[in-house]
PDB file of N, CA and C in Angstrom:
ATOM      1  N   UNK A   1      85.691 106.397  97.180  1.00  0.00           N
ATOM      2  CA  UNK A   1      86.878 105.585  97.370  1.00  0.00           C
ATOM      3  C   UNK A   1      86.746 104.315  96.532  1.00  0.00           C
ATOM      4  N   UNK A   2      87.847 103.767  95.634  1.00  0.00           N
ATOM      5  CA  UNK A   2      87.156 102.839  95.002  1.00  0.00           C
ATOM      6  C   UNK A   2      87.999 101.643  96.060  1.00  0.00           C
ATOM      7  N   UNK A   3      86.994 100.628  95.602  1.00  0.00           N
ATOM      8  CA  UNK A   3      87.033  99.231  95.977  1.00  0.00           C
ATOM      9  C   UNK A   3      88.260  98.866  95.534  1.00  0.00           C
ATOM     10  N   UNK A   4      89.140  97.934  96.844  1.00  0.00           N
ATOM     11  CA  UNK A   4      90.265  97.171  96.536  1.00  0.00           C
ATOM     12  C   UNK A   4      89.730  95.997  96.070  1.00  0.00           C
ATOM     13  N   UNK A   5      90.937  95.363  94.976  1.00  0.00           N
ATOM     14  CA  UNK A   5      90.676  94.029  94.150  1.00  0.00           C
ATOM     15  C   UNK A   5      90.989  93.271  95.447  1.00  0.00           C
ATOM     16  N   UNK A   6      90.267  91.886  94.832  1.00  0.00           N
ATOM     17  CA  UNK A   6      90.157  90.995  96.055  1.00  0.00           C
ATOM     18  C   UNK A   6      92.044  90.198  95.442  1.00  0.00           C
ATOM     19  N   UNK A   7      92.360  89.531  96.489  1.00  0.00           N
ATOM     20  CA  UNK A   7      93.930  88.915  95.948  1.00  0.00           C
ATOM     21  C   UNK A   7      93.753  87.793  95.288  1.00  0.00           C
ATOM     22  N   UNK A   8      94.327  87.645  93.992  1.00  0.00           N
ATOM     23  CA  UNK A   8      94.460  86.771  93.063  1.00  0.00           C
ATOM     24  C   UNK A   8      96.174  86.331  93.472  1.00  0.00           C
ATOM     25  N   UNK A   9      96.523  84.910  93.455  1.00  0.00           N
ATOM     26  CA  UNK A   9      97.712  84.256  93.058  1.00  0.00           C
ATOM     27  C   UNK A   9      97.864  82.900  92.776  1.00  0.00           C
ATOM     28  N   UNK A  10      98.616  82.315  92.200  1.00  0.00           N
ATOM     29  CA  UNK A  10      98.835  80.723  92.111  1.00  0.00           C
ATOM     30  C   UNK A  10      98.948  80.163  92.834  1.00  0.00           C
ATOM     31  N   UNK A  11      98.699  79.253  93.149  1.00  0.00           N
ATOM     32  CA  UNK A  11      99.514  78.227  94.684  1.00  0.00           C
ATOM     33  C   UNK A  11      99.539  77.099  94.232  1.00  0.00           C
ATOM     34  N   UNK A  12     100.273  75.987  95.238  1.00  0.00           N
ATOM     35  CA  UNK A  12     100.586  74.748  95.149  1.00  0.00           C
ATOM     36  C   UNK A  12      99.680  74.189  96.622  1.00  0.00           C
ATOM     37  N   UNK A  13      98.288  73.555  96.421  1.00  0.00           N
ATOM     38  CA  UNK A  13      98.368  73.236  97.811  1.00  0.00           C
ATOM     39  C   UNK A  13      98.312  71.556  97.587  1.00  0.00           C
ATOM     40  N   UNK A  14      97.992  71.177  98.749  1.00  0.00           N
ATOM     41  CA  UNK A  14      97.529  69.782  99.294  1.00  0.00           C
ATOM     42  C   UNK A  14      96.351  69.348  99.850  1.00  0.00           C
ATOM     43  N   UNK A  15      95.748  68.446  99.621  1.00  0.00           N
ATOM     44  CA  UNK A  15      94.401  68.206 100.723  1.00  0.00           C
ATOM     45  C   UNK A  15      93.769  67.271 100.065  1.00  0.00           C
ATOM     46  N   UNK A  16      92.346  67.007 101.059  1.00  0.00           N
ATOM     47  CA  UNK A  16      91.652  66.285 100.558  1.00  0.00           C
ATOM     48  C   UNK A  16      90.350  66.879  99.965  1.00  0.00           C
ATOM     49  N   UNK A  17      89.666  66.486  98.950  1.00  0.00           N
ATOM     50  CA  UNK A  17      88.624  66.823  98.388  1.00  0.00           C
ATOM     51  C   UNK A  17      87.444  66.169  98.530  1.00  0.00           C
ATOM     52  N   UNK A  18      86.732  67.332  99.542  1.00  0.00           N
ATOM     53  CA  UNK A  18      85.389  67.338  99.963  1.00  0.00           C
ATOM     54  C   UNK A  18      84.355  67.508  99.699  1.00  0.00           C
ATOM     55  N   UNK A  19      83.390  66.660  99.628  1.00  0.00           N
ATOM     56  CA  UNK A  19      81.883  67.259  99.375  1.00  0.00           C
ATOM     57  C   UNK A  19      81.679  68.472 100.189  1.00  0.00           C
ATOM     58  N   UNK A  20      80.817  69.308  99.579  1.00  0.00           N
ATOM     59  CA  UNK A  20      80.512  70.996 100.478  1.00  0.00           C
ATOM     60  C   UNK A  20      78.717  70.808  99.976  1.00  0.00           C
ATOM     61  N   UNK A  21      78.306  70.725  98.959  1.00  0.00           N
ATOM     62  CA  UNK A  21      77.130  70.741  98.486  1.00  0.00           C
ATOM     63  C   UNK A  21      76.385  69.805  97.929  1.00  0.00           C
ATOM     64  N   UNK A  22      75.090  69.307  97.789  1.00  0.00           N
ATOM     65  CA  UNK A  22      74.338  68.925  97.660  1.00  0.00           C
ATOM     66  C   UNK A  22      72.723  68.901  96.825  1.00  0.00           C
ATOM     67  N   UNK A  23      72.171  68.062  96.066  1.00  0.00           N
ATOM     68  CA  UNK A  23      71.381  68.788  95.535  1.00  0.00           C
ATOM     69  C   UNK A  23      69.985  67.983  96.644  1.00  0.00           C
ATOM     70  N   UNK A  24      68.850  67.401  95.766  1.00  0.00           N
ATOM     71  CA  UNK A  24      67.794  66.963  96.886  1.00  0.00           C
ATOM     72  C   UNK A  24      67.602  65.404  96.477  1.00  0.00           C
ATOM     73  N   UNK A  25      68.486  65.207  95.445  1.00  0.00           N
ATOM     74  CA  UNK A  25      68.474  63.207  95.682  1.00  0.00           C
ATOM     75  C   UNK A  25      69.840  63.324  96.426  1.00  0.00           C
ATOM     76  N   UNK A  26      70.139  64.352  97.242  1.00  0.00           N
ATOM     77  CA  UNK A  26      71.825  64.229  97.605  1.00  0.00           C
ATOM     78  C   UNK A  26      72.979  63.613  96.941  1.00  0.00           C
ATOM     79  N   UNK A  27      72.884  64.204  96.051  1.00  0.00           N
ATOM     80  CA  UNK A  27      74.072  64.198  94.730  1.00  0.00           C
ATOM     81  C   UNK A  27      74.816  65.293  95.221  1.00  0.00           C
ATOM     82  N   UNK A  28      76.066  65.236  95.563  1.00  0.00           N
ATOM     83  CA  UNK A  28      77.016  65.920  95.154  1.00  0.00           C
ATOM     84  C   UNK A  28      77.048  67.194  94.476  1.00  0.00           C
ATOM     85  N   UNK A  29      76.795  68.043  94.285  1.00  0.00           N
ATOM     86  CA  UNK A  29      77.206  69.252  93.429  1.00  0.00           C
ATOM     87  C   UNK A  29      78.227  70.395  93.216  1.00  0.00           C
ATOM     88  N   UNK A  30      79.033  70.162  94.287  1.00  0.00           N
ATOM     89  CA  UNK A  30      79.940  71.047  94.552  1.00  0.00           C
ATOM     90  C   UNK A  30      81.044  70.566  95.551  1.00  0.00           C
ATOM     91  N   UNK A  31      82.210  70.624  95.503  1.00  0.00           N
ATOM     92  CA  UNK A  31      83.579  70.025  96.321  1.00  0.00           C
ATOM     93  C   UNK A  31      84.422  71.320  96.800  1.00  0.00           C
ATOM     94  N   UNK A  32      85.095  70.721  97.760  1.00  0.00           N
ATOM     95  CA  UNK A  32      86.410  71.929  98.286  1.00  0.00           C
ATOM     96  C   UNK A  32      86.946  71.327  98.428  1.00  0.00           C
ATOM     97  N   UNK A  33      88.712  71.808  98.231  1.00  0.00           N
ATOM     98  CA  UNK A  33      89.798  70.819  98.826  1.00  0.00           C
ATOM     99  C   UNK A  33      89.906  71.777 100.490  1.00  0.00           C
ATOM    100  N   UNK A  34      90.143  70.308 101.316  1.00  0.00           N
ATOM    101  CA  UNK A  34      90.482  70.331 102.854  1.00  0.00           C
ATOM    102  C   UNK A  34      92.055  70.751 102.591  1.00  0.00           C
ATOM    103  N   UNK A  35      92.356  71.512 102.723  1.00  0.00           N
ATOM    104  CA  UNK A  35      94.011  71.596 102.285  1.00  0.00           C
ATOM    105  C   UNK A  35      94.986  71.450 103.765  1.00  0.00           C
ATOM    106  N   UNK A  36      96.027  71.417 103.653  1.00  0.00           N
ATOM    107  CA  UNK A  36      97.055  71.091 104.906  1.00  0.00           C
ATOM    108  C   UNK A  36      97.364  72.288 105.775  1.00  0.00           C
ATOM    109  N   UNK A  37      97.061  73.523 105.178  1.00  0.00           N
ATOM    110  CA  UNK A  37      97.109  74.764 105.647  1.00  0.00           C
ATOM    111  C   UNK A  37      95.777  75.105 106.228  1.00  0.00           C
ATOM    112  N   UNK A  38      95.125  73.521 107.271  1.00  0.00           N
ATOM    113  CA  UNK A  38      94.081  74.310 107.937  1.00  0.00           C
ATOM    114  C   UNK A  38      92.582  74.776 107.155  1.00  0.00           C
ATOM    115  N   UNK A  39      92.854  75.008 105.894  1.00  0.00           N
ATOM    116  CA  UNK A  39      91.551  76.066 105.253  1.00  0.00           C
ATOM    117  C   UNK A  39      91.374  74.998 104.047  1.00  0.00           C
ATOM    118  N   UNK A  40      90.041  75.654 103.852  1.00  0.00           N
ATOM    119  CA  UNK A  40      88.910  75.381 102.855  1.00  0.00           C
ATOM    120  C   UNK A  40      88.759  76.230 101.459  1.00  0.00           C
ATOM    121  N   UNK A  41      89.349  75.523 100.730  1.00  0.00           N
ATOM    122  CA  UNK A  41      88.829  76.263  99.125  1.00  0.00           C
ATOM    123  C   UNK A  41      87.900  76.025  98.426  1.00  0.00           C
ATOM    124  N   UNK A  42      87.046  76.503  98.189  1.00  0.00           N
ATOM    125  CA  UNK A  42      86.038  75.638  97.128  1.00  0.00           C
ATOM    126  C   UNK A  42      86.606  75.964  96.086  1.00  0.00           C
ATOM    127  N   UNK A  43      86.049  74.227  94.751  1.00  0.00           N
ATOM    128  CA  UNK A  43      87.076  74.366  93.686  1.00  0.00           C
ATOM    129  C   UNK A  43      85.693  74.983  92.741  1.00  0.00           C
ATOM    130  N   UNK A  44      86.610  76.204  91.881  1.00  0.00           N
ATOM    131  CA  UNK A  44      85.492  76.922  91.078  1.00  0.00           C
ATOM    132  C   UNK A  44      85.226  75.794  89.975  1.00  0.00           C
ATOM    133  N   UNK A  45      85.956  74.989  89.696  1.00  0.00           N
ATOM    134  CA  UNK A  45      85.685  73.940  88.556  1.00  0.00           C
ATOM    135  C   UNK A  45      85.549  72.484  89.226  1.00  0.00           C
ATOM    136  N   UNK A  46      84.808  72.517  89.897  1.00  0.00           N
ATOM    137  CA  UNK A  46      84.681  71.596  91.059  1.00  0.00           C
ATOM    138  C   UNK A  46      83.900  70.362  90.249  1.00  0.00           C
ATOM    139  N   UNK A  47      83.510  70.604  89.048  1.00  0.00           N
ATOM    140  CA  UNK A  47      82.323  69.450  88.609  1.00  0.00           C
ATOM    141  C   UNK A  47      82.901  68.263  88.073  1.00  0.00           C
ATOM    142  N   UNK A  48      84.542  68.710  87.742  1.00  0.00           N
ATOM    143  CA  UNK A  48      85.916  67.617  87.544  1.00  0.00           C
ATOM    144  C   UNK A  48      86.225  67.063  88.383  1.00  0.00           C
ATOM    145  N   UNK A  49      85.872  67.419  89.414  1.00  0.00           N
ATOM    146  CA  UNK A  49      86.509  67.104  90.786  1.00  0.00           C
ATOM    147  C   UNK A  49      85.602  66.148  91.679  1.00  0.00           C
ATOM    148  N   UNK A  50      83.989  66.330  91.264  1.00  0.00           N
ATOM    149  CA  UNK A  50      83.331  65.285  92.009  1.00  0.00           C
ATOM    150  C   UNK A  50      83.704  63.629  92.283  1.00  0.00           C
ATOM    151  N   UNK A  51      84.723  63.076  90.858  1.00  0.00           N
ATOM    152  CA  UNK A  51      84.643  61.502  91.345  1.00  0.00           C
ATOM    153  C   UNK A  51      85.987  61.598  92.373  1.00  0.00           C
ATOM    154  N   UNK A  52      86.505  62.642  92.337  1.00  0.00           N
ATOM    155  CA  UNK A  52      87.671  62.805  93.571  1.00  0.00           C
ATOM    156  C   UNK A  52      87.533  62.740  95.029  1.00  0.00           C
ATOM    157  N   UNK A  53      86.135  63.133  95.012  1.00  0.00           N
ATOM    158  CA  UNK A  53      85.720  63.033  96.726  1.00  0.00           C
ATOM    159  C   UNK A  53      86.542  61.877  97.771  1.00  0.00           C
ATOM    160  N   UNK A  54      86.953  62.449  98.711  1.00  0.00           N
ATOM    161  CA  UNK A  54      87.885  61.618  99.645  1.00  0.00           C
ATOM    162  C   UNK A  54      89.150  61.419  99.391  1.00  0.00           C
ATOM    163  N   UNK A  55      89.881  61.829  97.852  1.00  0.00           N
ATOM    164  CA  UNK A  55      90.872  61.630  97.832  1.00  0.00           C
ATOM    165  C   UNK A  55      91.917  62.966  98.140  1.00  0.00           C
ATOM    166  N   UNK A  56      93.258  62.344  98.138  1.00  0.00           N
ATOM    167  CA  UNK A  56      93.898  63.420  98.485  1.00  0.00           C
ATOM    168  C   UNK A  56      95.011  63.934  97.061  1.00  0.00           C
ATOM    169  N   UNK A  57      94.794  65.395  97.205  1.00  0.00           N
ATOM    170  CA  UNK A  57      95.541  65.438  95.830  1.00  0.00           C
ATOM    171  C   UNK A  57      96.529  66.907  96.445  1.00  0.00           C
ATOM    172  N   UNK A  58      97.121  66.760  95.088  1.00  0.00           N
ATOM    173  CA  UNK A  58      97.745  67.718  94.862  1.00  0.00           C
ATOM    174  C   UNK A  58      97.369  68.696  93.964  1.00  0.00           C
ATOM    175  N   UNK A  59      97.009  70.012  93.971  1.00  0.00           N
ATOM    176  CA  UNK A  59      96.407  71.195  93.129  1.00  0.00           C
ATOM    177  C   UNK A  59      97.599  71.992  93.068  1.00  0.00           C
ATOM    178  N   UNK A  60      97.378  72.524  91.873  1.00  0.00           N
ATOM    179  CA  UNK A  60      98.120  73.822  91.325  1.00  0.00           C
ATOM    180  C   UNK A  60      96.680  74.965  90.649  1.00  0.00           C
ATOM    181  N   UNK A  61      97.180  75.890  91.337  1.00  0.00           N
ATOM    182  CA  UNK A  61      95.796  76.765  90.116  1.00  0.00           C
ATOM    183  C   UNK A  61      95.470  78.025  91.086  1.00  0.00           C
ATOM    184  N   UNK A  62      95.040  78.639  90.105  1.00  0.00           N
ATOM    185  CA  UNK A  62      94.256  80.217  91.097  1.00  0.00           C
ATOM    186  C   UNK A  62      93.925  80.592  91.845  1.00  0.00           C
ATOM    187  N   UNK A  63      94.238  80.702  93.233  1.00  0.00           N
ATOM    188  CA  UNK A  63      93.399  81.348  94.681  1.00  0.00           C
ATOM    189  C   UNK A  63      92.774  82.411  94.717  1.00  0.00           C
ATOM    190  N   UNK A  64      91.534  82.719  94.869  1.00  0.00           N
ATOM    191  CA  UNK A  64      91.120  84.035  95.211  1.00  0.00           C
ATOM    192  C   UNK A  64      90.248  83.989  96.947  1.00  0.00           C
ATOM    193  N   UNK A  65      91.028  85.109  97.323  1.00  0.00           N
ATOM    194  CA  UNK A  65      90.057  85.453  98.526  1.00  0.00           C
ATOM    195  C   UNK A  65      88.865  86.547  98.364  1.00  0.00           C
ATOM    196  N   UNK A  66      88.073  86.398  99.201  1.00  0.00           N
ATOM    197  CA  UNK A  66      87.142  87.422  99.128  1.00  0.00           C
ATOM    198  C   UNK A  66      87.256  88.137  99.876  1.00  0.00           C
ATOM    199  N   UNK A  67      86.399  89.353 100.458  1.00  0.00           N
ATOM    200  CA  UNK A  67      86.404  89.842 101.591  1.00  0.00           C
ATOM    201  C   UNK A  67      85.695  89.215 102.829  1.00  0.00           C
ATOM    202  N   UNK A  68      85.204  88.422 103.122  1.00  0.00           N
ATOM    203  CA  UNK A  68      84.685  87.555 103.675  1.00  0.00           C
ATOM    204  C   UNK A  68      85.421  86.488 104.093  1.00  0.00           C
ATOM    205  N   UNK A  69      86.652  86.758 103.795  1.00  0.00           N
ATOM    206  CA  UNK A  69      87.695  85.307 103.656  1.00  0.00           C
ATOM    207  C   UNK A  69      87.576  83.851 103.082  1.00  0.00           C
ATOM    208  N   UNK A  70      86.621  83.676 102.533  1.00  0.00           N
ATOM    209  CA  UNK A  70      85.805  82.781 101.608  1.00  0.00           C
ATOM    210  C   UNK A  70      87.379  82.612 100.485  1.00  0.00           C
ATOM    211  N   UNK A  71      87.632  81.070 100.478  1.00  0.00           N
ATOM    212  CA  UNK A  71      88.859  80.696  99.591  1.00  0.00           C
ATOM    213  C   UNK A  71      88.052  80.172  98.360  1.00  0.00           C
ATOM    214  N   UNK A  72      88.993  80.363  97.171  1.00  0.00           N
ATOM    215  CA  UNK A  72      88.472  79.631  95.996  1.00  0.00           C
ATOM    216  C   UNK A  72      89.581  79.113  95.341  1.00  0.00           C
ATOM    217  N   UNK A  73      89.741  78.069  94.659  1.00  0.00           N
ATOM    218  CA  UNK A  73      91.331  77.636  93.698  1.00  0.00           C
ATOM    219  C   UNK A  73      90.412  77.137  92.348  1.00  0.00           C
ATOM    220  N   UNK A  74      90.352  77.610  91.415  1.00  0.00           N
ATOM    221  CA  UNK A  74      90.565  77.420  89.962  1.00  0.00           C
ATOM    222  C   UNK A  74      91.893  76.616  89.682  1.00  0.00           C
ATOM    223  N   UNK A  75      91.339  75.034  89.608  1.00  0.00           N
ATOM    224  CA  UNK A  75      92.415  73.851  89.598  1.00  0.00           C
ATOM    225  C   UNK A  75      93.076  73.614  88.264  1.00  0.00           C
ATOM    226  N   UNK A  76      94.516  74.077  87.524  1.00  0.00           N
ATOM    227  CA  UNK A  76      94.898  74.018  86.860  1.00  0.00           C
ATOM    228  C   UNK A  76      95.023  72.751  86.074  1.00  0.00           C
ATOM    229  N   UNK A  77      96.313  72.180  87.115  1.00  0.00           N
ATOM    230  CA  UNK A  77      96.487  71.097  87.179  1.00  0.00           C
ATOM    231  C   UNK A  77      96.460  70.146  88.526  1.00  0.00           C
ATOM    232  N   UNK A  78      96.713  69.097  88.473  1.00  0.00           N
ATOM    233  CA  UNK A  78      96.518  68.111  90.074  1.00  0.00           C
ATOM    234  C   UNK A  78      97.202  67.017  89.210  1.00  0.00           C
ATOM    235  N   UNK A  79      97.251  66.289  90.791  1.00  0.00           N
ATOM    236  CA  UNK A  79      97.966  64.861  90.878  1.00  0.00           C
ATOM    237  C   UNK A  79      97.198  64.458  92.218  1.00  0.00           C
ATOM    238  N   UNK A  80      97.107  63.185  91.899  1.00  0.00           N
ATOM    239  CA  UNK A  80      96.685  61.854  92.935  1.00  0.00           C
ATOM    240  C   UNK A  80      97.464  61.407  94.139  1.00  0.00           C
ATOM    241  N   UNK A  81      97.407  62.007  95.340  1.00  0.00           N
ATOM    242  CA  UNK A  81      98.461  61.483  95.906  1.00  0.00           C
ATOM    243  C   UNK A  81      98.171  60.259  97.029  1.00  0.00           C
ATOM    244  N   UNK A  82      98.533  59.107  96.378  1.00  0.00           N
ATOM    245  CA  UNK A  82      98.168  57.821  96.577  1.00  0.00           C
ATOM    246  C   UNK A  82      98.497  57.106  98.249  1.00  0.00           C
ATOM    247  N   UNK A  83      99.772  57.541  98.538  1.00  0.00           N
ATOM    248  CA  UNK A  83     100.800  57.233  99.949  1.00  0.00           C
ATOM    249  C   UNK A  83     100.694  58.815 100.858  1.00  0.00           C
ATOM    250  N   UNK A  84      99.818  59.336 101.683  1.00  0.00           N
ATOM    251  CA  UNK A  84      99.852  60.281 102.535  1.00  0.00           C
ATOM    252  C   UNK A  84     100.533  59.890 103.750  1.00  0.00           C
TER     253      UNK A  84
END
């Protein structure tokens, strides 16, 4: 039986962008946006995204789920959203 593709689509979300990872001087290495829909994406290009920590933005870009339900957004574009 072959394997179903995992779902690829665009989205527009919202949230804030979180530290998720860490290295061992506890640097930062990896972010997710907290989005408004409840869930957690980690951003696959997240290393743009580190001086963003705490802020809240706006993303456009790639979602993939896994089978695991594990979110990911490949961040196209974004905006700063300053007044929440």
């Amino acid at each position: 039986m072959p394997k179903k593709k995992s779902r690829n689509d665009h989205e527009t979300l919202v949230g804030i962008v979180m530290p998720v990872q860490w290295d061992e001087e506890d640097q930062v290495t990896a972010v997710a946006l907290s989005a408004t829909d409840d869930e957690e994406y980690w951003i696959e290009n997240g290393a743009a995204f580190i001086d963003l920590v705490q802020k809240c933005i706006e993303a456009s870009g790639k979602v993939k789920r896994d089978k695991k339900a594990t979110r990911m957004i490949t961040i196209k574009k974004y905006n700063i959203i300053e007044n929440l």
